[in-house]
PDB file of N, CA and C in Angstrom:
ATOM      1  N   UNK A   1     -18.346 -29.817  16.238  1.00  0.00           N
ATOM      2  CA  UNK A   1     -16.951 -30.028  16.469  1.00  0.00           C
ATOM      3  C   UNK A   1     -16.734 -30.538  17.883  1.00  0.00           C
ATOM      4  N   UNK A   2     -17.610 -32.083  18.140  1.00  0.00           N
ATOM      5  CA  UNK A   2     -17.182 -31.845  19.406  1.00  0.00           C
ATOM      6  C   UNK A   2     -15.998 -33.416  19.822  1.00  0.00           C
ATOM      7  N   UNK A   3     -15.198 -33.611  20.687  1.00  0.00           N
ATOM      8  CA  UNK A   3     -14.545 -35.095  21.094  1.00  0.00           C
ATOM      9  C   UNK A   3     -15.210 -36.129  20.579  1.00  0.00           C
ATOM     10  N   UNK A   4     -15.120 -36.589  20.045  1.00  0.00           N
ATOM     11  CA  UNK A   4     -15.255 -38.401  19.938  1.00  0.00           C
ATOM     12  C   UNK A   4     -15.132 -39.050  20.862  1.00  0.00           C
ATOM     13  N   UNK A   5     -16.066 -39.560  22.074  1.00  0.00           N
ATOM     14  CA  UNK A   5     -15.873 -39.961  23.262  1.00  0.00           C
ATOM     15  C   UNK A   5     -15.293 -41.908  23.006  1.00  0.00           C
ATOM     16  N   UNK A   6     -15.774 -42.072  21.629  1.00  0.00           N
ATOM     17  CA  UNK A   6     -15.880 -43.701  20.905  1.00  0.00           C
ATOM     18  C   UNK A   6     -14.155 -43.748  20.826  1.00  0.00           C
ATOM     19  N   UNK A   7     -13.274 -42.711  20.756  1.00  0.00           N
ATOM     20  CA  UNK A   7     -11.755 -43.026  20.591  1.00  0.00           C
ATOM     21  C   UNK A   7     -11.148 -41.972  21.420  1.00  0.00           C
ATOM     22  N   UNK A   8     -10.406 -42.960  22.253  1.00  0.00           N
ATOM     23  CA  UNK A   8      -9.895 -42.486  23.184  1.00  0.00           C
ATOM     24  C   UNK A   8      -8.325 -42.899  23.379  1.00  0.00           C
ATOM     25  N   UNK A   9      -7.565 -42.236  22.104  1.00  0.00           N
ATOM     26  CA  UNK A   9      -6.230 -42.518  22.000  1.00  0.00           C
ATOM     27  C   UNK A   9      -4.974 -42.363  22.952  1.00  0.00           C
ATOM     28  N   UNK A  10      -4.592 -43.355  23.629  1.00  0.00           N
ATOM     29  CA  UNK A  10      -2.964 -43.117  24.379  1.00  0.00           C
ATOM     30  C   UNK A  10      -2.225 -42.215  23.876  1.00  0.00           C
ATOM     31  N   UNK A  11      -1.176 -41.311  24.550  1.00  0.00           N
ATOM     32  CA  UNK A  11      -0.504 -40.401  23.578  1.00  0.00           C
ATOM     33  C   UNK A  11       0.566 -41.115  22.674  1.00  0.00           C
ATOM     34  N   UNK A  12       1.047 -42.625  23.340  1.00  0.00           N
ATOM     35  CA  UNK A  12       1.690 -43.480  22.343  1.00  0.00           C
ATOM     36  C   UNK A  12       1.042 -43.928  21.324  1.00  0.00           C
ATOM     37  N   UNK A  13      -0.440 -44.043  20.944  1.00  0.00           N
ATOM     38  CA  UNK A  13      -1.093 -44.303  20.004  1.00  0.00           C
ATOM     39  C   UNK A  13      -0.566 -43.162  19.006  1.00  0.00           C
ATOM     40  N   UNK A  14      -1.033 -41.705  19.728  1.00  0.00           N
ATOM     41  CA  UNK A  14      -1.101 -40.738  18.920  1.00  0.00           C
ATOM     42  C   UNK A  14       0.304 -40.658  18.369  1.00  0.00           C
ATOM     43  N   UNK A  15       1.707 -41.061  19.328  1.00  0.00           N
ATOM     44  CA  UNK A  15       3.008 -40.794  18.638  1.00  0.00           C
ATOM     45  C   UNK A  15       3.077 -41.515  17.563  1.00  0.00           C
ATOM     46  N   UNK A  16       2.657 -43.297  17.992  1.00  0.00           N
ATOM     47  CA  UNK A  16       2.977 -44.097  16.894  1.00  0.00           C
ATOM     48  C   UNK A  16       2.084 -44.186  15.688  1.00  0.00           C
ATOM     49  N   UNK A  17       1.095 -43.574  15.600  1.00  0.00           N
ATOM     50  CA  UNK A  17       0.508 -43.349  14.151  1.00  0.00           C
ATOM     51  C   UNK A  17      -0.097 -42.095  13.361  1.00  0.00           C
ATOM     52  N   UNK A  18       0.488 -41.372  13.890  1.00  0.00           N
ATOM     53  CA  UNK A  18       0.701 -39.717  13.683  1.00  0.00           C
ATOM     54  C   UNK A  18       0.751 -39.955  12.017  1.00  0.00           C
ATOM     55  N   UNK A  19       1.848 -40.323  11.282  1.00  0.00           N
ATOM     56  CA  UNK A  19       1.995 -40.452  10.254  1.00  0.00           C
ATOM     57  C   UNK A  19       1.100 -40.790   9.267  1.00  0.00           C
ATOM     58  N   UNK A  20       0.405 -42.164   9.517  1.00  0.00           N
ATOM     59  CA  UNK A  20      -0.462 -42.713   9.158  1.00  0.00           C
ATOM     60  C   UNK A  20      -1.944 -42.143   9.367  1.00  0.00           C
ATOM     61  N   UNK A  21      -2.257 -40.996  10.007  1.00  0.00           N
ATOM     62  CA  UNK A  21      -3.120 -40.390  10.744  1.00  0.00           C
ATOM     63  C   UNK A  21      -3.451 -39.451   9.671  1.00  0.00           C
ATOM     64  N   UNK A  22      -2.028 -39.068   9.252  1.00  0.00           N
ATOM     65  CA  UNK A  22      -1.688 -37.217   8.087  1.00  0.00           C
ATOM     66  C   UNK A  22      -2.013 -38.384   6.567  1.00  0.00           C
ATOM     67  N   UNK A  23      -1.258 -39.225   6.508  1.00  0.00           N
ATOM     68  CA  UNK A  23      -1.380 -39.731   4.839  1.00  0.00           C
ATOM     69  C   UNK A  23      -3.098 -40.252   4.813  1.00  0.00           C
ATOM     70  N   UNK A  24      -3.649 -40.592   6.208  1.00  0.00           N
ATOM     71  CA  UNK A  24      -5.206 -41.184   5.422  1.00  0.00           C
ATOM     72  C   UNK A  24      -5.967 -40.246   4.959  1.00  0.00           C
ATOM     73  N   UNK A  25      -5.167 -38.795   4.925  1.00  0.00           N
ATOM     74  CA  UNK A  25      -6.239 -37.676   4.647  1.00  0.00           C
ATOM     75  C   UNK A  25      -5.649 -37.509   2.760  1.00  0.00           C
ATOM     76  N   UNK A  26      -4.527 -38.200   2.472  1.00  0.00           N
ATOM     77  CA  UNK A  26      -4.419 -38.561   0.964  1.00  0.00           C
ATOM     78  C   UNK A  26      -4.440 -39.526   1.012  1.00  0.00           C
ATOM     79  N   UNK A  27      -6.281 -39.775   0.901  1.00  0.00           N
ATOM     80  CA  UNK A  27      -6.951 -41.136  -0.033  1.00  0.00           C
ATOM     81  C   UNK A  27      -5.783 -41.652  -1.339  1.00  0.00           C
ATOM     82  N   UNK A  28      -5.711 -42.742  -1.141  1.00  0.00           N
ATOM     83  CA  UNK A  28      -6.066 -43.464  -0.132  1.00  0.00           C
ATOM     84  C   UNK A  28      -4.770 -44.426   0.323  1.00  0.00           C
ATOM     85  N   UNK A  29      -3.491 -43.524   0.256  1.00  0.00           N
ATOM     86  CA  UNK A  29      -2.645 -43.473   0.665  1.00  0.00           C
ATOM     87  C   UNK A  29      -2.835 -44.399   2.398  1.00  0.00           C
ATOM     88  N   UNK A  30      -3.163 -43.906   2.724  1.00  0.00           N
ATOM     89  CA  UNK A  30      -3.419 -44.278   4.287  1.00  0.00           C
ATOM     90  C   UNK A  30      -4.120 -45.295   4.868  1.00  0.00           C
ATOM     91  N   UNK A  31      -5.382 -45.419   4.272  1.00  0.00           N
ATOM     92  CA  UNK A  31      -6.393 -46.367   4.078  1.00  0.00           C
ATOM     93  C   UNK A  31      -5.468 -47.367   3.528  1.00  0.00           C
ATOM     94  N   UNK A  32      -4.857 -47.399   2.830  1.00  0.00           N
ATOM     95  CA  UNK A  32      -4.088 -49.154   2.391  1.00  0.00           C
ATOM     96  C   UNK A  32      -2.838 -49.425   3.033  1.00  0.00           C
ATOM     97  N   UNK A  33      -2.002 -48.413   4.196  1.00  0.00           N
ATOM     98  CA  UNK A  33      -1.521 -48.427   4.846  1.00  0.00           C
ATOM     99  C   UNK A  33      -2.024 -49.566   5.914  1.00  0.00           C
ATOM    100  N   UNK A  34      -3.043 -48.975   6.284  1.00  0.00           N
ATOM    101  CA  UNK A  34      -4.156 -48.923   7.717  1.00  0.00           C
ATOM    102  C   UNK A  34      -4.836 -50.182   7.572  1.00  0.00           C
ATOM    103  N   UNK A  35      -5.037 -50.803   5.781  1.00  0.00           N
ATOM    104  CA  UNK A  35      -5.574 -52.317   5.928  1.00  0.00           C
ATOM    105  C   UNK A  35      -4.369 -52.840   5.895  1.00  0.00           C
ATOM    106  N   UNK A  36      -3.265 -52.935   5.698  1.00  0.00           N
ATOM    107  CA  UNK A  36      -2.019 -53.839   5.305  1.00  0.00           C
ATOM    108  C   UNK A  36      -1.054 -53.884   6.874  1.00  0.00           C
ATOM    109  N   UNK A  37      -1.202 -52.896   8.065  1.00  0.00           N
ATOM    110  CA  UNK A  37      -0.524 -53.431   8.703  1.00  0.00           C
ATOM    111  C   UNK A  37      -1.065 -53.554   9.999  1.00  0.00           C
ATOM    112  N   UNK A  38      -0.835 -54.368  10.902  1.00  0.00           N
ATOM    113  CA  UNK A  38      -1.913 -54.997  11.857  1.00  0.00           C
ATOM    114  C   UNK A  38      -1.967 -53.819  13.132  1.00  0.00           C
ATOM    115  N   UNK A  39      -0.237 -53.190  13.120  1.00  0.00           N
ATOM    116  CA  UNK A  39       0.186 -52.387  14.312  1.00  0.00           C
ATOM    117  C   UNK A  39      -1.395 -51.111  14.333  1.00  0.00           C
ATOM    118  N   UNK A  40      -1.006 -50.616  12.708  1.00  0.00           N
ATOM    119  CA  UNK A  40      -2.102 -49.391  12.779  1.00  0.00           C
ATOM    120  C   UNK A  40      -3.666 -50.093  12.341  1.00  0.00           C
ATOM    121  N   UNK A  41      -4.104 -50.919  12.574  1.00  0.00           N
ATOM    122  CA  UNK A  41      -5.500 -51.918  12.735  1.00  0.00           C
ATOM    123  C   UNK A  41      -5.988 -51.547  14.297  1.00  0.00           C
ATOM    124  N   UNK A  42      -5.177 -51.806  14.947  1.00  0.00           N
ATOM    125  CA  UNK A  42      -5.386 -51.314  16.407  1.00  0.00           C
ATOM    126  C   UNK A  42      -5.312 -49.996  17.044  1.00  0.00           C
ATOM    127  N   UNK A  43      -4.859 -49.351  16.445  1.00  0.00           N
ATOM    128  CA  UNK A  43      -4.807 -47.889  17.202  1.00  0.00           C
ATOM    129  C   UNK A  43      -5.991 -47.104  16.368  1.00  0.00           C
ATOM    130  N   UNK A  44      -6.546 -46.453  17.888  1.00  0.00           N
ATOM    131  CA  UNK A  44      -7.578 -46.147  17.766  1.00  0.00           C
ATOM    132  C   UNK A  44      -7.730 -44.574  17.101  1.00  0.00           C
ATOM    133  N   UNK A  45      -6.206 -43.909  17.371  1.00  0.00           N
ATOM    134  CA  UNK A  45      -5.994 -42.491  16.495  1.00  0.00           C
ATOM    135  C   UNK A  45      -5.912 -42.852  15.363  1.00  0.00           C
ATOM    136  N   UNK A  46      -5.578 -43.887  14.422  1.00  0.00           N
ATOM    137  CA  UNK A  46      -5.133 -43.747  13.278  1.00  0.00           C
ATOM    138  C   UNK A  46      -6.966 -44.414  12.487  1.00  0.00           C
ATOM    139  N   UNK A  47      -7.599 -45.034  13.203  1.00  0.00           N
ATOM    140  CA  UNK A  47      -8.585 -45.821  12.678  1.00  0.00           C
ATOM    141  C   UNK A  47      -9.631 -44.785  12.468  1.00  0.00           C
ATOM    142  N   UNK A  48      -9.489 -43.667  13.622  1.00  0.00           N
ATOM    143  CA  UNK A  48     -10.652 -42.826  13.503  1.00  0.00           C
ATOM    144  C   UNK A  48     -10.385 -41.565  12.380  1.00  0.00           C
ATOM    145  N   UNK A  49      -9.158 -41.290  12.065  1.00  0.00           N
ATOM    146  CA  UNK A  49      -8.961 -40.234  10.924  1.00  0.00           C
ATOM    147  C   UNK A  49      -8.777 -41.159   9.733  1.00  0.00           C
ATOM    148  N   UNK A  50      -9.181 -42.404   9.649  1.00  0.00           N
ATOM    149  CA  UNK A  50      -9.312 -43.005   8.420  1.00  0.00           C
ATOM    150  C   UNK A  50     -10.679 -43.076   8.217  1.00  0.00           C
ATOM    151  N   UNK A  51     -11.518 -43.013   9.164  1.00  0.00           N
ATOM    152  CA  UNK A  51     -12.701 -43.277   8.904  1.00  0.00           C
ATOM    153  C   UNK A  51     -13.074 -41.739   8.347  1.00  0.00           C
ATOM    154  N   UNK A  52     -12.877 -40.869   8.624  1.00  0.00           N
ATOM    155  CA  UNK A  52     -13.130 -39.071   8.689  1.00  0.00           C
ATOM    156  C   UNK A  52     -12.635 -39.226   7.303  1.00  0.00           C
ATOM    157  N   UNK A  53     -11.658 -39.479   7.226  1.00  0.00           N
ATOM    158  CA  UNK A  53     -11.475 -39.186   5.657  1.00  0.00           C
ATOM    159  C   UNK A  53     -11.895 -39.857   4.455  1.00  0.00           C
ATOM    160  N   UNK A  54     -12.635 -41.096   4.707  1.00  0.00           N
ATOM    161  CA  UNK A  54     -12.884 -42.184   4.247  1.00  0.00           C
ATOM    162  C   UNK A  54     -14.543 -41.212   3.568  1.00  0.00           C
ATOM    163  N   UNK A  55     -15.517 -40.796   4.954  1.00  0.00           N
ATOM    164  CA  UNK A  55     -15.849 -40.458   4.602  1.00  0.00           C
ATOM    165  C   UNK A  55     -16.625 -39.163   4.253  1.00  0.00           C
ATOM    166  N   UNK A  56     -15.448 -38.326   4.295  1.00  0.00           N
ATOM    167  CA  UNK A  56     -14.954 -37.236   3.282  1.00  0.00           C
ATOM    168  C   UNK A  56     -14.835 -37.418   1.807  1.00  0.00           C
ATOM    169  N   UNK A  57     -14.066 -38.569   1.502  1.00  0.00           N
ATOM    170  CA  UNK A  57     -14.184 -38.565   0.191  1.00  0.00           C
ATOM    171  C   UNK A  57     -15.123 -39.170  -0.721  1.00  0.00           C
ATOM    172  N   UNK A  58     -16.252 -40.241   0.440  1.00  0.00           N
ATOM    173  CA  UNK A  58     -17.681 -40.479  -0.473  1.00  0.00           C
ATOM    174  C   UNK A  58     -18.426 -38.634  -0.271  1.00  0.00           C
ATOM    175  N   UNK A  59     -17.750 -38.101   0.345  1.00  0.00           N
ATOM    176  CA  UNK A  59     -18.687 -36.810   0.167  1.00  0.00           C
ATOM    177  C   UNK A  59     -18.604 -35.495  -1.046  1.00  0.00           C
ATOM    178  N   UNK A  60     -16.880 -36.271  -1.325  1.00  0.00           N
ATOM    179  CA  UNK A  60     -16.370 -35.435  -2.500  1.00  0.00           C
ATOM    180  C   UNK A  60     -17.107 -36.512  -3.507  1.00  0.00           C
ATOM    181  N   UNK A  61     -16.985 -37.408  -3.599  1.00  0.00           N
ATOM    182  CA  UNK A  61     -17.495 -38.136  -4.977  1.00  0.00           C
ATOM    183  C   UNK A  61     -19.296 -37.978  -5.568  1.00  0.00           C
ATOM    184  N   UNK A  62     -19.710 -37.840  -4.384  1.00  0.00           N
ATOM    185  CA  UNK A  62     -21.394 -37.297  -4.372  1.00  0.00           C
ATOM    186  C   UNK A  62     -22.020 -36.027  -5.112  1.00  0.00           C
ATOM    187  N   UNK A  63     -20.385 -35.066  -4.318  1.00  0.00           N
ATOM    188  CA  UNK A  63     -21.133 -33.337  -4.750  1.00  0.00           C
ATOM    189  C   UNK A  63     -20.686 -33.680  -6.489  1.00  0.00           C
ATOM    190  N   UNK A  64     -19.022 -34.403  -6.344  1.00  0.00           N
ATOM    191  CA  UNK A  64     -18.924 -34.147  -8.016  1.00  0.00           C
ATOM    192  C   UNK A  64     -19.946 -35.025  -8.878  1.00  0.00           C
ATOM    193  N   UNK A  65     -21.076 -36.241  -9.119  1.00  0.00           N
ATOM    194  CA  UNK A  65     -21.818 -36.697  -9.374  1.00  0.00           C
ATOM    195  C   UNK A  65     -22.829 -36.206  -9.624  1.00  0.00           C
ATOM    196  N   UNK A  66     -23.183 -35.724  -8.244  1.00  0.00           N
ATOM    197  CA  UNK A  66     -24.546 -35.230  -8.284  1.00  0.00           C
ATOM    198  C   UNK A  66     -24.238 -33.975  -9.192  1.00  0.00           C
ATOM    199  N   UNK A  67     -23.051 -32.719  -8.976  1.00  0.00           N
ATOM    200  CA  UNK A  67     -23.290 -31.404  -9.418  1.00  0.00           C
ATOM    201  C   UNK A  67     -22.595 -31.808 -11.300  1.00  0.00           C
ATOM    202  N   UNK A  68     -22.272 -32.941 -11.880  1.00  0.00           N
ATOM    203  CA  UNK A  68     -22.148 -33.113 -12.702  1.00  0.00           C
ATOM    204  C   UNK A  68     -23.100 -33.676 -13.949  1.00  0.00           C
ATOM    205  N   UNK A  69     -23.994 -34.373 -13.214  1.00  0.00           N
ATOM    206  CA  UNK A  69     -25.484 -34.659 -13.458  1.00  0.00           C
ATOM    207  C   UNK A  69     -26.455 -33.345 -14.123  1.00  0.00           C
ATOM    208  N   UNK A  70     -26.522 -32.426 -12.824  1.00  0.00           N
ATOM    209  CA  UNK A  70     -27.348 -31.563 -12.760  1.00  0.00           C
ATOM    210  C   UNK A  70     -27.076 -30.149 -13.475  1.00  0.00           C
ATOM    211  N   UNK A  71     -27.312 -29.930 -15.126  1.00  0.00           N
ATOM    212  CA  UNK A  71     -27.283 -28.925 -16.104  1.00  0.00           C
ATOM    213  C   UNK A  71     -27.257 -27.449 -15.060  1.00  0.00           C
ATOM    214  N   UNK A  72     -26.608 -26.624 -15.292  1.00  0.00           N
ATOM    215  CA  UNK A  72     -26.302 -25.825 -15.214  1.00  0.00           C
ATOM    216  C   UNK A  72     -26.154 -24.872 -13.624  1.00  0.00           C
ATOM    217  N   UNK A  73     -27.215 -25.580 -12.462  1.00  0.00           N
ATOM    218  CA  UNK A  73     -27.510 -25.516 -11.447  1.00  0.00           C
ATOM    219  C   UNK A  73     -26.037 -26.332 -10.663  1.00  0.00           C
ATOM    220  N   UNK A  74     -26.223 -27.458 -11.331  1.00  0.00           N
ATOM    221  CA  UNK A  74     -24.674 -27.944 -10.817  1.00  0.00           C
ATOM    222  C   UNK A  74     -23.306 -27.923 -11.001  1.00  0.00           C
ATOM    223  N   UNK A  75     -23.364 -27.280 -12.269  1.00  0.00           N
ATOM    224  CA  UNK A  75     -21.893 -26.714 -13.244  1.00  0.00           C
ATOM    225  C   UNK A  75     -21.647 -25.567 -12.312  1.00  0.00           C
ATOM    226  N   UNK A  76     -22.122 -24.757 -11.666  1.00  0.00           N
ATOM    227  CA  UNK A  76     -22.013 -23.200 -11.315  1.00  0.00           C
ATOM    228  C   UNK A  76     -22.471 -23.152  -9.965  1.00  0.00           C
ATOM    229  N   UNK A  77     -22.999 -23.926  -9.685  1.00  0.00           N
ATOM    230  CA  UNK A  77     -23.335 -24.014  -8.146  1.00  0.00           C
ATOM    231  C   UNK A  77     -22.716 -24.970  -7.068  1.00  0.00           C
ATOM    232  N   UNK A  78     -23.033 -26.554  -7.469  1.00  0.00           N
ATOM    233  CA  UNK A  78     -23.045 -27.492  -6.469  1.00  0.00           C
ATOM    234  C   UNK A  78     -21.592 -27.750  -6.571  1.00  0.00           C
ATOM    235  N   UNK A  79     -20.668 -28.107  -7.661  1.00  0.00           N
ATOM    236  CA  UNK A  79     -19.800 -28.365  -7.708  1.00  0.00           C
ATOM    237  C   UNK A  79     -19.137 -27.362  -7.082  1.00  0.00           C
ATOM    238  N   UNK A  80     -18.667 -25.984  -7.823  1.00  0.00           N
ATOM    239  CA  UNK A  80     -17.652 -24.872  -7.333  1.00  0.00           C
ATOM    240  C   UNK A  80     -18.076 -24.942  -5.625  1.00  0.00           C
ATOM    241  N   UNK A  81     -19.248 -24.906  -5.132  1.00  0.00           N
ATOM    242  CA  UNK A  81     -19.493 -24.654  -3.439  1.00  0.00           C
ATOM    243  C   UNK A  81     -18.872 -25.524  -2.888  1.00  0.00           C
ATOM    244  N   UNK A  82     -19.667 -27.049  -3.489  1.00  0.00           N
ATOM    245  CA  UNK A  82     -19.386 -27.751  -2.735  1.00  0.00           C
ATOM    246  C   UNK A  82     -17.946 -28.394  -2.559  1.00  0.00           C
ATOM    247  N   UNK A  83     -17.182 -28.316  -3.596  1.00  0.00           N
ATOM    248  CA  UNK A  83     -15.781 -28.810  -3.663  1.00  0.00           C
ATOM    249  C   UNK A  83     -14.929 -28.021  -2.744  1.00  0.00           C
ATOM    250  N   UNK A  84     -15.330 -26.717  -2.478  1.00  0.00           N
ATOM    251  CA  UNK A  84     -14.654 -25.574  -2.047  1.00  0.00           C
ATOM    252  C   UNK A  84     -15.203 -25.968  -0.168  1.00  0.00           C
ATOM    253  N   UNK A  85     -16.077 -26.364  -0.057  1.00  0.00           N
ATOM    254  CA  UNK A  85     -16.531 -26.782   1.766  1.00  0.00           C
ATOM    255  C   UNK A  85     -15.384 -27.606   1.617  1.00  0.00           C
ATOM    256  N   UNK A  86     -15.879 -28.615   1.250  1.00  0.00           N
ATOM    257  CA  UNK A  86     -14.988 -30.249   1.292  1.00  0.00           C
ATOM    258  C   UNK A  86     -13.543 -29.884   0.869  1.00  0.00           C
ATOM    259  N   UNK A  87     -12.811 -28.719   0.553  1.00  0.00           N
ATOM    260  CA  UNK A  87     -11.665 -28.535   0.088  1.00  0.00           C
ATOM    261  C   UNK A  87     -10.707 -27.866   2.111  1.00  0.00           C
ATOM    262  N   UNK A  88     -12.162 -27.109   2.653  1.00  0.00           N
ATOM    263  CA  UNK A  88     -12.077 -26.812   3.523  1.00  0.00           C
ATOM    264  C   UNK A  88     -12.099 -27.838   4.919  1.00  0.00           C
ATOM    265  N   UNK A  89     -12.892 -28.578   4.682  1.00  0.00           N
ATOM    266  CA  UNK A  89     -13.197 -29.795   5.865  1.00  0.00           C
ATOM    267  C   UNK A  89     -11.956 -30.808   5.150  1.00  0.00           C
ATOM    268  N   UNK A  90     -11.142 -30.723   4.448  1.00  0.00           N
ATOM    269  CA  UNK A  90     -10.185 -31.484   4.232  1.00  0.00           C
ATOM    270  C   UNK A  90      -8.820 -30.847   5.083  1.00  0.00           C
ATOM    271  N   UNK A  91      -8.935 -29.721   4.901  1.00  0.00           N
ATOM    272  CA  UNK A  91      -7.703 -28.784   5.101  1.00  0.00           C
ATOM    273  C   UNK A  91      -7.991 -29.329   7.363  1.00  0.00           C
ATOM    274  N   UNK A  92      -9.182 -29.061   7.449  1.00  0.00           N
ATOM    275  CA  UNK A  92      -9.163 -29.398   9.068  1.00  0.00           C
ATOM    276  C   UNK A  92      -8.917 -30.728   9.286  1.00  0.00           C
ATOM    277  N   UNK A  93      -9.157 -31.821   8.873  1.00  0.00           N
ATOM    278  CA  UNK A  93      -8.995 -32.778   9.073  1.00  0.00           C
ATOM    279  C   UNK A  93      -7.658 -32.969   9.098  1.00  0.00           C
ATOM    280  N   UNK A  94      -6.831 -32.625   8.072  1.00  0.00           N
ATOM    281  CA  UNK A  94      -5.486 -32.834   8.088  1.00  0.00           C
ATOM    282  C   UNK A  94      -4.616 -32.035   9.396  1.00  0.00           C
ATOM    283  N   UNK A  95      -5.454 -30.989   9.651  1.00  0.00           N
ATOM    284  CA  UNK A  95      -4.376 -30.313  10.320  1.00  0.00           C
ATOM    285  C   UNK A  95      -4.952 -31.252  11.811  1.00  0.00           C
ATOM    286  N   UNK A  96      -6.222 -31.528  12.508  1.00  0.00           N
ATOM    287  CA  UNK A  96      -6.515 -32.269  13.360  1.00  0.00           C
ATOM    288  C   UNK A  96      -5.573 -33.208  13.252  1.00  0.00           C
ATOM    289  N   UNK A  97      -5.243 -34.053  12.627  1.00  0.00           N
ATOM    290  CA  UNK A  97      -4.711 -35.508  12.160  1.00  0.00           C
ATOM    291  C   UNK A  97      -2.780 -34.696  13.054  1.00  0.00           C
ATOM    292  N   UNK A  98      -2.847 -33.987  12.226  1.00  0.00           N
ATOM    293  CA  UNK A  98      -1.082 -33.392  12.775  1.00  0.00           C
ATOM    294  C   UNK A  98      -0.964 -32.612  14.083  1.00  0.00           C
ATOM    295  N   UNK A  99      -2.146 -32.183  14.545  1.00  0.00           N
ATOM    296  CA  UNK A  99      -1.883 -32.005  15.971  1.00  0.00           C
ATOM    297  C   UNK A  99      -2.424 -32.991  17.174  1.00  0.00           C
ATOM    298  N   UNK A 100      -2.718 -34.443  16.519  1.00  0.00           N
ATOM    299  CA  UNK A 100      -3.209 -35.690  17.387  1.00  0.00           C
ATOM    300  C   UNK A 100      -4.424 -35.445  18.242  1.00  0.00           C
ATOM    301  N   UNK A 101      -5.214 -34.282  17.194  1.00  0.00           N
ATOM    302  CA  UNK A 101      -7.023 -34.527  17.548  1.00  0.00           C
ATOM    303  C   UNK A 101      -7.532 -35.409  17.587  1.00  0.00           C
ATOM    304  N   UNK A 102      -8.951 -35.707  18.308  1.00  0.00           N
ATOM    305  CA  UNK A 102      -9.750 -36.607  17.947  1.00  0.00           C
ATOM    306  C   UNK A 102     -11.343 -35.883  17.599  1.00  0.00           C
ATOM    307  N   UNK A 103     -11.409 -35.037  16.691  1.00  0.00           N
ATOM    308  CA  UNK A 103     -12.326 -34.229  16.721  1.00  0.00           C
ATOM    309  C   UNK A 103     -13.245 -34.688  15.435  1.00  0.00           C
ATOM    310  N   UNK A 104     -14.475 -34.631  15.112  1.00  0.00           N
ATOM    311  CA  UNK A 104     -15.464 -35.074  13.633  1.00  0.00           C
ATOM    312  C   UNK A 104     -15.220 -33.550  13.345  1.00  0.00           C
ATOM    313  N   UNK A 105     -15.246 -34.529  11.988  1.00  0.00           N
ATOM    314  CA  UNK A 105     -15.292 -33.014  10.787  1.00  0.00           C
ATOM    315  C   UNK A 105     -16.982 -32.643  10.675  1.00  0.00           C
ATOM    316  N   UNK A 106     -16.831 -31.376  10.977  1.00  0.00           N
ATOM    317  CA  UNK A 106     -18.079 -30.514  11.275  1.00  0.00           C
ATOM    318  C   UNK A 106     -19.297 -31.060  10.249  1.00  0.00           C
ATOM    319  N   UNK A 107     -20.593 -31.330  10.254  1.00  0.00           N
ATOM    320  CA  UNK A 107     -21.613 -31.906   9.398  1.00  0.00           C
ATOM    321  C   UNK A 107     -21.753 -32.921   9.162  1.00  0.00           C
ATOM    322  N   UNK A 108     -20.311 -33.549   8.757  1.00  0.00           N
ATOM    323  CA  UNK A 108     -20.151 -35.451   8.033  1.00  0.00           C
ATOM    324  C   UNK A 108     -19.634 -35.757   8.851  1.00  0.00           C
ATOM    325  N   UNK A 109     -18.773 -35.661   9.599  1.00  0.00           N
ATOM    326  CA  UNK A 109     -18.022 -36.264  10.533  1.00  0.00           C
ATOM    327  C   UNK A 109     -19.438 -37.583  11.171  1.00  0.00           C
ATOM    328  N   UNK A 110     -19.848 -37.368  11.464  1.00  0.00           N
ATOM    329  CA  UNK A 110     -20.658 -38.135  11.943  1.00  0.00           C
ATOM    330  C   UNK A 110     -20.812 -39.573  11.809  1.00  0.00           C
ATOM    331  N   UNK A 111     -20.807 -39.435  10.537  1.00  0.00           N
ATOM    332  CA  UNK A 111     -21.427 -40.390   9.514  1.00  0.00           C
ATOM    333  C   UNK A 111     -19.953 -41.659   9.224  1.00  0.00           C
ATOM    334  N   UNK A 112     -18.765 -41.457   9.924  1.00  0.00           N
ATOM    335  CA  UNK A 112     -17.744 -42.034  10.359  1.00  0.00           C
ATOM    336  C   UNK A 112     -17.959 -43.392  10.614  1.00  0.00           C
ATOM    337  N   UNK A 113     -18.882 -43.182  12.417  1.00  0.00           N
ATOM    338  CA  UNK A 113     -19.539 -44.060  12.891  1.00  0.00           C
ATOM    339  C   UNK A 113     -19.715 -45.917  12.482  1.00  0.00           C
ATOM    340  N   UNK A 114     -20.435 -45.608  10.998  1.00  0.00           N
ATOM    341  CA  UNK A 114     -21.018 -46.506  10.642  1.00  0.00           C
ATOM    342  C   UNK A 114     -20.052 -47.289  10.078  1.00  0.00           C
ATOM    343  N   UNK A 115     -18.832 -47.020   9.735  1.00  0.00           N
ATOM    344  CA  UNK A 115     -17.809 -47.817   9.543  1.00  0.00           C
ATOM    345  C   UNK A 115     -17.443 -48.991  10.671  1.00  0.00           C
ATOM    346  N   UNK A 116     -17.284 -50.253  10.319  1.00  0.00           N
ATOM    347  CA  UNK A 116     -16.643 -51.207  11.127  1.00  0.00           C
ATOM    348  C   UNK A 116     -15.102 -51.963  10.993  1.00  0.00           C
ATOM    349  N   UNK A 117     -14.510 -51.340  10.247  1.00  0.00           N
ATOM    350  CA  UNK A 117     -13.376 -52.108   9.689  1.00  0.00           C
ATOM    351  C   UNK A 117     -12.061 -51.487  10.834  1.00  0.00           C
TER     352      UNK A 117
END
């Protein structure tokens, strides 16, 4: 959980895309916000909780795949756990996003990074 030294948002960044910051955490609400208008293309608060949530939700689509795949180990295990982390690293992200954090979501957050858009 530590700063993102890569975004380093103005607090006018953070005023003016606060909004857009809270909806990219409902995929993908935000994300088509965030490609469609040029203002939030540039701000660097709103780009980095799109990326966090972006990918958050290849992380929800993985556990449900993979634990849907996998007979009985994943019916009762991977899915119920894992939906229930990612239900949790969703709940922080959003609330980061509404108090104009710039913080990675604990484990995946990372993996943000590799986004260029």
């Amino acid at each position: 959980m530590t700063k993102n030294q890569n975004y380093k948002p103005t607090s006018k960044q953070i005023s003016d895309g606060k909004l857009c910051a809270v909806l990219a955490w409902f995929f993908p609400i935000g994300l088509f916000w965030y490609l469609a208008e040029a203002k939030m293309n540039k701000n660097s608060f709103v780009s980095f909780h799109v990326k966090q949530s972006l990918v958050l939700f290849i992380a929800l689509l993985l556990v449900n795949v993979v634990g849907g795949i996998i007979p009985i180990l994943g019916w009762f295990l991977i899915l119920p756990l894992g939906n229930l982390v990612l239900f949790f690293l969703w709940i922080i992200g959003l609330l980061r996003a509404l108090n104009g954090s710039v913080e990675e979501l604990p484990a995946i957050g990372q993996f943000a990074e590799k986004f260029t858009f």
